[in-house]
PDB file of N, CA and C in Angstrom:
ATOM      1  N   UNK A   1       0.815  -1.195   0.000  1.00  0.00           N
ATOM      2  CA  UNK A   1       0.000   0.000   0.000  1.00  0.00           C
ATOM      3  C   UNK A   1       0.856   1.255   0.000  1.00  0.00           C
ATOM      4  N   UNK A   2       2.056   1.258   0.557  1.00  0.00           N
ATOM      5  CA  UNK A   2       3.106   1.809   0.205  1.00  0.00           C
ATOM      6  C   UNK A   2       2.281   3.085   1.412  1.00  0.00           C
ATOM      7  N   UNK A   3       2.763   4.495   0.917  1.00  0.00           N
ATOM      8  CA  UNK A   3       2.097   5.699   2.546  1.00  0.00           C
ATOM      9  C   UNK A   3       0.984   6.435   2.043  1.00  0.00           C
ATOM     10  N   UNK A   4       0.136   5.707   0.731  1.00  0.00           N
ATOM     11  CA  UNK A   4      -1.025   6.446   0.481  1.00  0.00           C
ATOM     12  C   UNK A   4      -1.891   5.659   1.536  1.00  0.00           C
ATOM     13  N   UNK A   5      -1.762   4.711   1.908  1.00  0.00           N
ATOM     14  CA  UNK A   5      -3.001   4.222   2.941  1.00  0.00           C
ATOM     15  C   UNK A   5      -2.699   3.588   4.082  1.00  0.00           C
ATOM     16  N   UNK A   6      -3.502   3.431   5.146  1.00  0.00           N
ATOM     17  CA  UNK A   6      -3.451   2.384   5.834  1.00  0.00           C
ATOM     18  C   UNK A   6      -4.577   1.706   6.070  1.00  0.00           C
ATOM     19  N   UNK A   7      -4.479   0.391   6.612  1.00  0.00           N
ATOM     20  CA  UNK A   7      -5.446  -0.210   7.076  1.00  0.00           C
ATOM     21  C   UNK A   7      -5.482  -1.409   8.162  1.00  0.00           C
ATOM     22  N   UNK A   8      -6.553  -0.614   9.121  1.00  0.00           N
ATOM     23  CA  UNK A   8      -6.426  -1.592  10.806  1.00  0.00           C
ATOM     24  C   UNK A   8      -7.982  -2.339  11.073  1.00  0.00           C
ATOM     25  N   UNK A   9      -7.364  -3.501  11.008  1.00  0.00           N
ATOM     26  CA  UNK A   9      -9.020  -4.393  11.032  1.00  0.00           C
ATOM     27  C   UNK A   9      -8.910  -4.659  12.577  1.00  0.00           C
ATOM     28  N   UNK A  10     -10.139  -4.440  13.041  1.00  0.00           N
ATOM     29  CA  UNK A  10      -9.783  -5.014  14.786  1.00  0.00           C
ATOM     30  C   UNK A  10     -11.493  -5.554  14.762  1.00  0.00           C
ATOM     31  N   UNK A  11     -11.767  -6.290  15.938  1.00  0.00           N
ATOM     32  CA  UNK A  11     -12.880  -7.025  16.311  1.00  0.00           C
ATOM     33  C   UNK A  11     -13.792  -6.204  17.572  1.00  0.00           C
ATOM     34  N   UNK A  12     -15.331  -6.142  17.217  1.00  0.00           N
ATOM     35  CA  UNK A  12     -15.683  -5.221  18.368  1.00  0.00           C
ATOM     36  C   UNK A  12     -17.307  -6.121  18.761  1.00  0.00           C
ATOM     37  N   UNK A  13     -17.214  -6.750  19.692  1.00  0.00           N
ATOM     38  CA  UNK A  13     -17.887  -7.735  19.773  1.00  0.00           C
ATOM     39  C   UNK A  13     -18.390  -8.848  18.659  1.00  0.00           C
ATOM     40  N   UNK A  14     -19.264  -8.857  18.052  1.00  0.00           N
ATOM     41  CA  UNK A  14     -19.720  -9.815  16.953  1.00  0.00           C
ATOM     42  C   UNK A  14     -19.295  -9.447  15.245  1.00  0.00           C
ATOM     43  N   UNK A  15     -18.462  -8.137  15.263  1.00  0.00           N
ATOM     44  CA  UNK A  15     -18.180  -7.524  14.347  1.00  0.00           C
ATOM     45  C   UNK A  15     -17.154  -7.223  13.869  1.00  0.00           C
ATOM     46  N   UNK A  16     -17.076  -6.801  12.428  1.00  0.00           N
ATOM     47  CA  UNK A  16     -15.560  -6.646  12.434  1.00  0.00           C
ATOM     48  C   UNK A  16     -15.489  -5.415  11.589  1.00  0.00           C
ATOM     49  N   UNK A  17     -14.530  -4.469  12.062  1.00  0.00           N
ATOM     50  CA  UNK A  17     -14.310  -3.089  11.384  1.00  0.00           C
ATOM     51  C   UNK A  17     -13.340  -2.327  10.986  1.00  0.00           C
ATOM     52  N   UNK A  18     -12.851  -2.495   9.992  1.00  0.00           N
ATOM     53  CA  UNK A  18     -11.886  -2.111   9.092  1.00  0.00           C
ATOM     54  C   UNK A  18     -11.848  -0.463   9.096  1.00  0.00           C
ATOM     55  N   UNK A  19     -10.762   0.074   9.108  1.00  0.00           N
ATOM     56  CA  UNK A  19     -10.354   1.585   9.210  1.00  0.00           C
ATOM     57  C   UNK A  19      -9.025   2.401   8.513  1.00  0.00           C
ATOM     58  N   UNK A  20      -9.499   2.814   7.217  1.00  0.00           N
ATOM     59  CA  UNK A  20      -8.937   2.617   6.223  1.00  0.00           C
ATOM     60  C   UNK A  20      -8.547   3.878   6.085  1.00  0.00           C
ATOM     61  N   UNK A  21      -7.362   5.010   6.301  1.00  0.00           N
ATOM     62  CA  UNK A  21      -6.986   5.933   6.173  1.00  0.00           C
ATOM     63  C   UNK A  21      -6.340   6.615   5.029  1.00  0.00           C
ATOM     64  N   UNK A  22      -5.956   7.507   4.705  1.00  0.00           N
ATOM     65  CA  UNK A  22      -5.299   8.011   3.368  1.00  0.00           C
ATOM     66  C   UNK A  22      -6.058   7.790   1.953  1.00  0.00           C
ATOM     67  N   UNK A  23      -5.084   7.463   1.114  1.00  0.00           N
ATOM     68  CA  UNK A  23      -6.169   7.736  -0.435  1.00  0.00           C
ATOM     69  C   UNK A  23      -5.946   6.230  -1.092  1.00  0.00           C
ATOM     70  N   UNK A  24      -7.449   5.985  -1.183  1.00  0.00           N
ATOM     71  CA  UNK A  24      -7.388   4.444  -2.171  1.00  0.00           C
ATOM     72  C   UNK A  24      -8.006   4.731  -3.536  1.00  0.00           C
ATOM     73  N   UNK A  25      -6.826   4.679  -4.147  1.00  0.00           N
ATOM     74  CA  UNK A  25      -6.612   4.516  -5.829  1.00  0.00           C
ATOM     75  C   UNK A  25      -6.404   3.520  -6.656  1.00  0.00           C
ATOM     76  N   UNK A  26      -6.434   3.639  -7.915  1.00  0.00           N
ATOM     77  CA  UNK A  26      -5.632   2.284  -8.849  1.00  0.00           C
ATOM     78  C   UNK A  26      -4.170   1.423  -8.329  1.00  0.00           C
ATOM     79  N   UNK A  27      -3.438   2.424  -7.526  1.00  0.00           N
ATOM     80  CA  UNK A  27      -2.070   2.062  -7.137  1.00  0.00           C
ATOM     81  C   UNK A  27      -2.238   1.168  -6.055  1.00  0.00           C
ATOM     82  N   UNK A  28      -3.312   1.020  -5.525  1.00  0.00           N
ATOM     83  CA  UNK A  28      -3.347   0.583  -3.914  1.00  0.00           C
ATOM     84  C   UNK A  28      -4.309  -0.694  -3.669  1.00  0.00           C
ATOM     85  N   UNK A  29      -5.825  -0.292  -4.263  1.00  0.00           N
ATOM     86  CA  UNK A  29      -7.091  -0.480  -4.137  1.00  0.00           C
ATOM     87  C   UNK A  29      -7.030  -2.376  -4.005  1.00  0.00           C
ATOM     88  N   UNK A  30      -6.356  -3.032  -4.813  1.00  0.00           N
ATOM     89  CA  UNK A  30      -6.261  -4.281  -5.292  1.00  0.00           C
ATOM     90  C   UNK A  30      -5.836  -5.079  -3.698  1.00  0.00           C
ATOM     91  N   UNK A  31      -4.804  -4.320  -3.352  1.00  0.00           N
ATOM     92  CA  UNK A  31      -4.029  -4.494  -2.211  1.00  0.00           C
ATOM     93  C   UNK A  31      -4.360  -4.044  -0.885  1.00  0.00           C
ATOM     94  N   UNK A  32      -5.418  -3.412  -0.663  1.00  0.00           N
ATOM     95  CA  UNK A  32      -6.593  -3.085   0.474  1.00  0.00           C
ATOM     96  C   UNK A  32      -7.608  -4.181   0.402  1.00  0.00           C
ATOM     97  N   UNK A  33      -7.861  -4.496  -0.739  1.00  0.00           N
ATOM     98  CA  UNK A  33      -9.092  -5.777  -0.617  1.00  0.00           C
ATOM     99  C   UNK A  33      -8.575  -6.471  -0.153  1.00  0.00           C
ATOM    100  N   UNK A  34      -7.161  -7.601  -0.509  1.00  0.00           N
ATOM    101  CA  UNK A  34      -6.731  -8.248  -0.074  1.00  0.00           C
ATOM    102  C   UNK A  34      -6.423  -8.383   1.022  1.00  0.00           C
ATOM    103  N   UNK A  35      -6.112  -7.078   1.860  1.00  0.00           N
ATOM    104  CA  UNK A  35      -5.758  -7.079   3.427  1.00  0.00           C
ATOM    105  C   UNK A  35      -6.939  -7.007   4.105  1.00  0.00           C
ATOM    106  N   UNK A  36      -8.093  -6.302   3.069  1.00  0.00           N
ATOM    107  CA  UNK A  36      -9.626  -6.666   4.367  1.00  0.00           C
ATOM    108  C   UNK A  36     -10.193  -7.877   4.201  1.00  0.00           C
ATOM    109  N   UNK A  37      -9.882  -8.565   2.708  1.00  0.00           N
ATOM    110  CA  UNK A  37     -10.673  -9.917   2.711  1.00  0.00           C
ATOM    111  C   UNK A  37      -9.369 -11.236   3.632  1.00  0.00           C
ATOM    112  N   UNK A  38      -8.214 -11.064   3.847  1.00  0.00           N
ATOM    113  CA  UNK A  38      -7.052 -11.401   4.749  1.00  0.00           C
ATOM    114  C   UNK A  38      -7.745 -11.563   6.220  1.00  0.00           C
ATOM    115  N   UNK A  39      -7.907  -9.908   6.464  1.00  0.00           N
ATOM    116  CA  UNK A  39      -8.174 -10.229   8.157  1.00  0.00           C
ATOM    117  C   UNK A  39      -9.775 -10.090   8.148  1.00  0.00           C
ATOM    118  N   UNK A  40     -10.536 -10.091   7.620  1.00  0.00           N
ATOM    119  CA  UNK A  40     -11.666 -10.262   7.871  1.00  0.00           C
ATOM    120  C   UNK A  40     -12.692 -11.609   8.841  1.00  0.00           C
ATOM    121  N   UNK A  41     -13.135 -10.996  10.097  1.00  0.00           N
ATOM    122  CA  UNK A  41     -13.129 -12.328  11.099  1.00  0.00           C
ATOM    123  C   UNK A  41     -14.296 -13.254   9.944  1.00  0.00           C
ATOM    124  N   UNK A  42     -14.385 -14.250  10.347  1.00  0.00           N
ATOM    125  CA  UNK A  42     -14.890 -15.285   9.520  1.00  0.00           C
ATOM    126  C   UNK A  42     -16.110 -15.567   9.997  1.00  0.00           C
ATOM    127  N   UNK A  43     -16.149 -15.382  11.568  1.00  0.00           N
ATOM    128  CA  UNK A  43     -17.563 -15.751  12.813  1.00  0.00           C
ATOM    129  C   UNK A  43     -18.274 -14.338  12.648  1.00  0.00           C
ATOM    130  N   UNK A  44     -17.526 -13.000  12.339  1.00  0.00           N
ATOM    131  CA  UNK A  44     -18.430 -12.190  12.085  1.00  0.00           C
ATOM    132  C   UNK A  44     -19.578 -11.848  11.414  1.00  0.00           C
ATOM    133  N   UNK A  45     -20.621 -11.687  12.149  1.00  0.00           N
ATOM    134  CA  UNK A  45     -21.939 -11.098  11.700  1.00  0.00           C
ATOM    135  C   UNK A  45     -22.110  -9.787  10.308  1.00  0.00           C
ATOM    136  N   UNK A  46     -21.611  -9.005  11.069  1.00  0.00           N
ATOM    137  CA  UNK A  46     -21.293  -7.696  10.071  1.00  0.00           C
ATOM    138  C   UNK A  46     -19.785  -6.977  10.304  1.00  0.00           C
ATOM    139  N   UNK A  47     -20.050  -6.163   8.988  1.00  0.00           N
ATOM    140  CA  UNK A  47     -18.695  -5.862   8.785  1.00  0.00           C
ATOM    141  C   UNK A  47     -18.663  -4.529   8.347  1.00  0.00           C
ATOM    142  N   UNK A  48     -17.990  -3.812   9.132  1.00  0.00           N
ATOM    143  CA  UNK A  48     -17.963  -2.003   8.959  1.00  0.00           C
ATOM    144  C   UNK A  48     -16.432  -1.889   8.303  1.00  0.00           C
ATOM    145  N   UNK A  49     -16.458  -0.719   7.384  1.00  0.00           N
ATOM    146  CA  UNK A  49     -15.377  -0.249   6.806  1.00  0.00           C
ATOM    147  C   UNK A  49     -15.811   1.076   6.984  1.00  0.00           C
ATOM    148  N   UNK A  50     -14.469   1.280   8.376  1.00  0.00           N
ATOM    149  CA  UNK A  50     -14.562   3.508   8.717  1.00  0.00           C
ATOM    150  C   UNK A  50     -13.738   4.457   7.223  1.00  0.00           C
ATOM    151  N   UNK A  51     -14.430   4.852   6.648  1.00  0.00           N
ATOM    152  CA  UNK A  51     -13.771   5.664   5.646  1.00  0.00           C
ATOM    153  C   UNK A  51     -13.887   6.892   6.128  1.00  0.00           C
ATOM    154  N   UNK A  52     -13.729   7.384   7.765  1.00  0.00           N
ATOM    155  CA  UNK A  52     -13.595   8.653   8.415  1.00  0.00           C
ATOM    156  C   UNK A  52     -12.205   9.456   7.872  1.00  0.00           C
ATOM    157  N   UNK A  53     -11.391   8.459   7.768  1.00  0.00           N
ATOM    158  CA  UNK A  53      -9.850   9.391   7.025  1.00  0.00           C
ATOM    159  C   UNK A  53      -9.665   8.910   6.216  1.00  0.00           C
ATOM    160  N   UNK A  54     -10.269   8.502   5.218  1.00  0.00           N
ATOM    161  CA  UNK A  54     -10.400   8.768   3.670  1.00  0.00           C
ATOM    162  C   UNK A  54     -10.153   9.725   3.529  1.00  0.00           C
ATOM    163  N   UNK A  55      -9.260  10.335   2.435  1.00  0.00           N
ATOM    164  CA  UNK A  55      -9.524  11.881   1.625  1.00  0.00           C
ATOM    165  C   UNK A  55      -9.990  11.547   0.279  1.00  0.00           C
ATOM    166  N   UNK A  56      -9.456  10.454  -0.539  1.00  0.00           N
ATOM    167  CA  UNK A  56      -9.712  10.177  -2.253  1.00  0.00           C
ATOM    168  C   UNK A  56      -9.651   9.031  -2.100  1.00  0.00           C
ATOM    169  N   UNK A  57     -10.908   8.821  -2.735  1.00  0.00           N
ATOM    170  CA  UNK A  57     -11.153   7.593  -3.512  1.00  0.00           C
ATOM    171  C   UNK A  57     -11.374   7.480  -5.050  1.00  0.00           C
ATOM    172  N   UNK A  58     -11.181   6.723  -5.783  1.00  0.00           N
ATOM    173  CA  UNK A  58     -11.233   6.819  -7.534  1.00  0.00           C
ATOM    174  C   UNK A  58     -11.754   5.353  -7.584  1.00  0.00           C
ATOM    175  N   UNK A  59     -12.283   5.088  -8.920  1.00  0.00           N
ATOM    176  CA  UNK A  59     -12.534   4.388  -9.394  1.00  0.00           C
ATOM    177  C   UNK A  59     -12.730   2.880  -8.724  1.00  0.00           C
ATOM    178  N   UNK A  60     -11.155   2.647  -8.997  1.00  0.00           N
ATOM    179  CA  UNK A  60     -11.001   1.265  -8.327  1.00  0.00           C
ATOM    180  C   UNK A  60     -11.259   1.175  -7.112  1.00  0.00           C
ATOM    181  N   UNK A  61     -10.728   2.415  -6.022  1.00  0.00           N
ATOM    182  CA  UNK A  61     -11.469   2.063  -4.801  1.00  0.00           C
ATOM    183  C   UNK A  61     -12.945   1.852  -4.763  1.00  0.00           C
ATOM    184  N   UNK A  62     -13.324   2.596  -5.382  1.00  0.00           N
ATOM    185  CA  UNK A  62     -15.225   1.874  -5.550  1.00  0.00           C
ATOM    186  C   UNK A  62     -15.424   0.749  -6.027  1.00  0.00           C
ATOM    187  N   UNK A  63     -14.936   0.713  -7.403  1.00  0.00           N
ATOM    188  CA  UNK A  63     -14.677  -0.917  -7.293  1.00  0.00           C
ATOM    189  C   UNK A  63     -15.017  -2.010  -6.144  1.00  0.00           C
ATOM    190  N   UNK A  64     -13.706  -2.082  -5.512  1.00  0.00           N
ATOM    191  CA  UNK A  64     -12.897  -2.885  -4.452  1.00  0.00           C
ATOM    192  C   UNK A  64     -14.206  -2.490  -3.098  1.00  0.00           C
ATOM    193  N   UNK A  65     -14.490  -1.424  -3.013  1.00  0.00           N
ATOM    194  CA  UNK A  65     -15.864  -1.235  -1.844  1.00  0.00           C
ATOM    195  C   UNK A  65     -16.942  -2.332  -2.631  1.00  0.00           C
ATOM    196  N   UNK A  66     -17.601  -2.300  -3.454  1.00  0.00           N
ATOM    197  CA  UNK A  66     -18.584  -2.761  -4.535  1.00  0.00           C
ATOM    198  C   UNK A  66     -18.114  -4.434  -4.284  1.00  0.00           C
ATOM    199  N   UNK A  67     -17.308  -4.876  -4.486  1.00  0.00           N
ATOM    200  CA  UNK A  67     -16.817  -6.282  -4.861  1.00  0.00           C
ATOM    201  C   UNK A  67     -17.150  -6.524  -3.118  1.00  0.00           C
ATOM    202  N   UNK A  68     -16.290  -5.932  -2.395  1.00  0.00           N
ATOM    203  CA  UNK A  68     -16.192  -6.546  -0.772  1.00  0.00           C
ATOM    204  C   UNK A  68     -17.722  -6.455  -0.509  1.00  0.00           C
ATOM    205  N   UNK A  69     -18.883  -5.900  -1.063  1.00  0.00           N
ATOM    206  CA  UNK A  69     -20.072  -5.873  -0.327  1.00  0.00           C
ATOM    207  C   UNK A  69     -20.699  -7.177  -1.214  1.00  0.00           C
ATOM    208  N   UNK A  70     -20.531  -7.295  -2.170  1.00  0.00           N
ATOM    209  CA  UNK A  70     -20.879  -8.361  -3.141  1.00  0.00           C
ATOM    210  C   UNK A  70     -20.491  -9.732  -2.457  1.00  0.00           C
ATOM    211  N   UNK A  71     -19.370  -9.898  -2.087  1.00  0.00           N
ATOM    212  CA  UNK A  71     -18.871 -10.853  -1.407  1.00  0.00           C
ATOM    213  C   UNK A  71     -19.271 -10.987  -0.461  1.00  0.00           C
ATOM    214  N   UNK A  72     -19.781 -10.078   0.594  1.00  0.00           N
ATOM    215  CA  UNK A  72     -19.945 -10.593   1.768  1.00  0.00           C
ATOM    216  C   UNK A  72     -21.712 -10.833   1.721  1.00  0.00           C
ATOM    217  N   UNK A  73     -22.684 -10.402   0.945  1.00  0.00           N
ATOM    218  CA  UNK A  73     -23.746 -10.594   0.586  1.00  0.00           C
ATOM    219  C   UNK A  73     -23.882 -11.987   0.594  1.00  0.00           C
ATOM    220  N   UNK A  74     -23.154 -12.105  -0.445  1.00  0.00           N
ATOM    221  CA  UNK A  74     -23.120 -13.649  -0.941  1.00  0.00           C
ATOM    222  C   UNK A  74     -23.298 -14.842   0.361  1.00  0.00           C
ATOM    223  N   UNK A  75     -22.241 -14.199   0.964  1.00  0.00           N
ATOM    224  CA  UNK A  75     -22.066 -14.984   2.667  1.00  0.00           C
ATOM    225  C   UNK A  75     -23.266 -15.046   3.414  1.00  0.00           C
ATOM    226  N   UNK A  76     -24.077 -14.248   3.306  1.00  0.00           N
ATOM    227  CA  UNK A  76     -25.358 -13.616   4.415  1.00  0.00           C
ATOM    228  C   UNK A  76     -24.620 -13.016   5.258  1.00  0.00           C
ATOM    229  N   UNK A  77     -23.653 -11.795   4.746  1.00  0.00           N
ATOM    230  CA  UNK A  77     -22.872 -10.792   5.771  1.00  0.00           C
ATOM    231  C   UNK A  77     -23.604  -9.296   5.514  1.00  0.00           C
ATOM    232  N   UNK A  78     -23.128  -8.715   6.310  1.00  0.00           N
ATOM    233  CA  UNK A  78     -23.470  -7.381   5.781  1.00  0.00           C
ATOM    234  C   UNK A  78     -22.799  -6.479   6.399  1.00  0.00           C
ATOM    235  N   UNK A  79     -22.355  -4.984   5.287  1.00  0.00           N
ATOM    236  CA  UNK A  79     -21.528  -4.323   5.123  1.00  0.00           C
ATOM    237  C   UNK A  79     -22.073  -2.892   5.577  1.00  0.00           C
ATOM    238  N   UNK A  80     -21.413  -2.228   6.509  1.00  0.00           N
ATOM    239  CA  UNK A  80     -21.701  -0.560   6.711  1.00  0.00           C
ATOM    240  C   UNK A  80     -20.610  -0.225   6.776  1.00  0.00           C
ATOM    241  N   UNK A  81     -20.880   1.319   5.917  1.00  0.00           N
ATOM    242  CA  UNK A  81     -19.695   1.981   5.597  1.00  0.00           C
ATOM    243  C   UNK A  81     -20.341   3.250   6.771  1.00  0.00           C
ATOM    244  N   UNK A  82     -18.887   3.448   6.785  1.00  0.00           N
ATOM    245  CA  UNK A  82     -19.124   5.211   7.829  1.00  0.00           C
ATOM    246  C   UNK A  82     -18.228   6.274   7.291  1.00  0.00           C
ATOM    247  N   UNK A  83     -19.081   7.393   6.750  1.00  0.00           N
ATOM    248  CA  UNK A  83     -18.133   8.178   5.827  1.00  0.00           C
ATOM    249  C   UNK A  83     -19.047   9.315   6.489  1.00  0.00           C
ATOM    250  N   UNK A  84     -18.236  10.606   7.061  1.00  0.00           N
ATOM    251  CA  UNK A  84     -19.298  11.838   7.635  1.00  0.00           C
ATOM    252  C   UNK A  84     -19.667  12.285   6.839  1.00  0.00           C
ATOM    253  N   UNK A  85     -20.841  12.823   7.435  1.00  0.00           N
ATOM    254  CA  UNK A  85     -21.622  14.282   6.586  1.00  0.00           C
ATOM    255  C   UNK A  85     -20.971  15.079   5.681  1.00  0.00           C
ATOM    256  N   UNK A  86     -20.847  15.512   4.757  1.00  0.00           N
ATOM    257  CA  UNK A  86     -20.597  16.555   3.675  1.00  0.00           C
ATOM    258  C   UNK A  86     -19.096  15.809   3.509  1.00  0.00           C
ATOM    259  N   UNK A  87     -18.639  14.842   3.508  1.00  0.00           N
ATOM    260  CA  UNK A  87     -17.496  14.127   3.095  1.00  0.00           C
ATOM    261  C   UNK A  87     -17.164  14.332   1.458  1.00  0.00           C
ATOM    262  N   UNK A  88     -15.842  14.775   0.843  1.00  0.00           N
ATOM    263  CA  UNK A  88     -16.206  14.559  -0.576  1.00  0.00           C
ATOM    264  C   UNK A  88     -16.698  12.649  -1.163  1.00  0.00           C
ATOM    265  N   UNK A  89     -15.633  11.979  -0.087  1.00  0.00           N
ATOM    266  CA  UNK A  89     -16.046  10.223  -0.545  1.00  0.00           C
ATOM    267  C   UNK A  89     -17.815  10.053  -0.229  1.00  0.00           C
ATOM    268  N   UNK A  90     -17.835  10.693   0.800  1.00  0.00           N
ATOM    269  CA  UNK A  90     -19.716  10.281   0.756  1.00  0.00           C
ATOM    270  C   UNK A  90     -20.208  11.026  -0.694  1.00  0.00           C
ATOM    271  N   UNK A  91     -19.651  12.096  -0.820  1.00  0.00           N
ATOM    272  CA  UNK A  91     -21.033  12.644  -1.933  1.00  0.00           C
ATOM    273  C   UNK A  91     -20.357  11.239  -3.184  1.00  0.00           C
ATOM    274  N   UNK A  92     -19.231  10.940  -3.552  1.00  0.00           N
ATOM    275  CA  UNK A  92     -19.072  10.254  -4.573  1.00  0.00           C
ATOM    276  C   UNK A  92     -19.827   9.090  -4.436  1.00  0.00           C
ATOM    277  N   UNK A  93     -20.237   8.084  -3.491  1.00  0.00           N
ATOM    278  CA  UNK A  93     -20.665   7.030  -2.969  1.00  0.00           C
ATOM    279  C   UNK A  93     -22.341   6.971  -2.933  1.00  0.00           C
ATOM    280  N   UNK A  94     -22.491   8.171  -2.954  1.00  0.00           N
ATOM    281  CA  UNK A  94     -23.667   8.619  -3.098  1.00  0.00           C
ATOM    282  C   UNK A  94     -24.258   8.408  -4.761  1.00  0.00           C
ATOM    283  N   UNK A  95     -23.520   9.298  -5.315  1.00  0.00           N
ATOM    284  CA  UNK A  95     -23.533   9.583  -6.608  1.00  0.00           C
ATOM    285  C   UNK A  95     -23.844   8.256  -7.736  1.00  0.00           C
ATOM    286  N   UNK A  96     -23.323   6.720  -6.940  1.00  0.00           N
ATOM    287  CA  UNK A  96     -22.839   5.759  -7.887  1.00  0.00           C
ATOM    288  C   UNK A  96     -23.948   4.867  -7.118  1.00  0.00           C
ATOM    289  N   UNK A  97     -24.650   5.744  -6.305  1.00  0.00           N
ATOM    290  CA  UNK A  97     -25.921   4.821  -5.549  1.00  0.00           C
ATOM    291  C   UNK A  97     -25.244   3.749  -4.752  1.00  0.00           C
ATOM    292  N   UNK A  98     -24.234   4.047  -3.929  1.00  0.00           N
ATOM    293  CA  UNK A  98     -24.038   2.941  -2.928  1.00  0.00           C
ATOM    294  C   UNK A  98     -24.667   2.653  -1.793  1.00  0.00           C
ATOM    295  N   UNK A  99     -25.368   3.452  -1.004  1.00  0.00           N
ATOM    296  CA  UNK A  99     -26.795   3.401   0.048  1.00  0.00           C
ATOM    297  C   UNK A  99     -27.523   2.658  -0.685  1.00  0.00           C
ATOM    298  N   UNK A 100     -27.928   2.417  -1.987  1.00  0.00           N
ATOM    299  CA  UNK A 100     -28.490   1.091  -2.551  1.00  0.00           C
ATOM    300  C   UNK A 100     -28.059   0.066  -2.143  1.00  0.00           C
ATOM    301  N   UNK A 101     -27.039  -0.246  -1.688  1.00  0.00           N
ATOM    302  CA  UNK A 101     -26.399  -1.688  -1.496  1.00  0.00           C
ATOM    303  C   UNK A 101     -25.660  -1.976  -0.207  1.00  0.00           C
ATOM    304  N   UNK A 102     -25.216  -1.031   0.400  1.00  0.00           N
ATOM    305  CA  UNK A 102     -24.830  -1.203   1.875  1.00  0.00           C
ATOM    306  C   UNK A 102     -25.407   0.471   2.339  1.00  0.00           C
ATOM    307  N   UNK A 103     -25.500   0.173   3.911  1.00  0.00           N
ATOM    308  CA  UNK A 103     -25.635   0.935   4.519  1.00  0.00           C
ATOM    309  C   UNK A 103     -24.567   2.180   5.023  1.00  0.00           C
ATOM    310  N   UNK A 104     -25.288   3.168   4.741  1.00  0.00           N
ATOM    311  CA  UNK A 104     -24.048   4.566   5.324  1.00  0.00           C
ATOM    312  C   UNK A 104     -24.548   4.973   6.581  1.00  0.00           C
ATOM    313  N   UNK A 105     -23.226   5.370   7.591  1.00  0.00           N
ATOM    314  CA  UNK A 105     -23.223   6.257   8.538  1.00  0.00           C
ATOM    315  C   UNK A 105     -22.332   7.072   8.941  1.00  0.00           C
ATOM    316  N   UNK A 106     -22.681   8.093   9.795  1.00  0.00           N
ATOM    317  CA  UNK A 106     -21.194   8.988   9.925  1.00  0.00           C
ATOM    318  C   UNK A 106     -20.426   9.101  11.282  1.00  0.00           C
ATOM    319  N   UNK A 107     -20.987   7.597  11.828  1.00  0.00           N
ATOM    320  CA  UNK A 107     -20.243   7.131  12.521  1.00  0.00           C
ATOM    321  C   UNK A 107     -20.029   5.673  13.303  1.00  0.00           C
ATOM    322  N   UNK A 108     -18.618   5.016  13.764  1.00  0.00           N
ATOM    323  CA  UNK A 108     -18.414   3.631  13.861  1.00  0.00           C
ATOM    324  C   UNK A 108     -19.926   3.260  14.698  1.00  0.00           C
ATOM    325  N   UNK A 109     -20.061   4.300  15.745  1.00  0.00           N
ATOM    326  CA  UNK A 109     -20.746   3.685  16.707  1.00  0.00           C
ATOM    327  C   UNK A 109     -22.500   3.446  16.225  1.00  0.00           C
ATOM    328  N   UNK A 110     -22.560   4.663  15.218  1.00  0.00           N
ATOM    329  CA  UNK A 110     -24.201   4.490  14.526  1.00  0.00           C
ATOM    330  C   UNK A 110     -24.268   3.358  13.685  1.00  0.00           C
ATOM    331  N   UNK A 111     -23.161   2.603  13.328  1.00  0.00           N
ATOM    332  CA  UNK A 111     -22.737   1.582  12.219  1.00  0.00           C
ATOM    333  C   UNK A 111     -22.650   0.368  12.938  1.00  0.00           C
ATOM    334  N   UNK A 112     -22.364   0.189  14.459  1.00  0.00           N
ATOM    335  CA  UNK A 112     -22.637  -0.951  14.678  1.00  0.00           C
ATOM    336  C   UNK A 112     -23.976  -1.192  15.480  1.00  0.00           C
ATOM    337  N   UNK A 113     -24.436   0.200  16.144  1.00  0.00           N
ATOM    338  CA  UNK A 113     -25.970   0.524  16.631  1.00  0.00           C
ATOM    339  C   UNK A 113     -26.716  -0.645  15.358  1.00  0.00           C
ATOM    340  N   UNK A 114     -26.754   0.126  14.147  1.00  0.00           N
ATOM    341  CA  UNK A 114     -27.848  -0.402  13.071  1.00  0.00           C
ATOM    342  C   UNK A 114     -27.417  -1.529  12.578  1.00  0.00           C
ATOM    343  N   UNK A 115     -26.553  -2.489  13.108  1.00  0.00           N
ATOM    344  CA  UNK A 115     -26.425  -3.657  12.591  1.00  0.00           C
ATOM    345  C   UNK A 115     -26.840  -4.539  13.444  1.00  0.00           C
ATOM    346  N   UNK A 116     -27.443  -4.521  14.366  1.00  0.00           N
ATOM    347  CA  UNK A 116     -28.066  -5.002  15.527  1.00  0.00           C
ATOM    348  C   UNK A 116     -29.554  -5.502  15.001  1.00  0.00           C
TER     349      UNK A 116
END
């Protein structure tokens, strides 16, 4: 991922929530899936990805969001993203109708509230 990103998966009771900082692009994006579909708990119910320090996302990172919710569908998992209010990644996420397919919030704790 090299120092455009990071990413820290940790476990918060029945859940698991990925917290993905810096910018996921074409350079990276391939190699973030792999580290959330890597540590992703397996007994988990649902699965949050914090895009609170996101700044840019492109293409492939939507992508790679799109595929990980597809996948975990498939499972009978389910995916909330937490991106704040007036975020530029929320308005893009918005834009490509992703609240169609997983749930948004603008924050970890409203994200594991509504997965309950």
């Amino acid at each position: 991922m090299g120092d455009l990103a990071h990413v820290v998966v940790r476990r918060r009771q029945d859940s698991c929530v990925a917290t993905i900082s810096g910018e996921i692009d074409m350079s990276n994006a391939d190699e973030i899936r792999t580290v959330l579909e890597d540590r992703l708990v397996e007994d988990a119910t649902t699965y949050v990805i914090d895009l609170t320090g996101t700044q840019y996302l492109d293409s492939a990172g939507l992508r790679m969001l799109f595929t990980i919710a597809e996948r975990l569908r498939v499972r009978g998992r389910t995916l909330h993203l937490v991106v704040p209010e007036g975020a530029s990644v929320r308005r893009l996420l918005t834009i490509v109708e992703m609240p169609s397919r997983v749930s948004m919030h603008a924050r970890v704790d409203e994200a594991l509230a509504g997965s309950g």
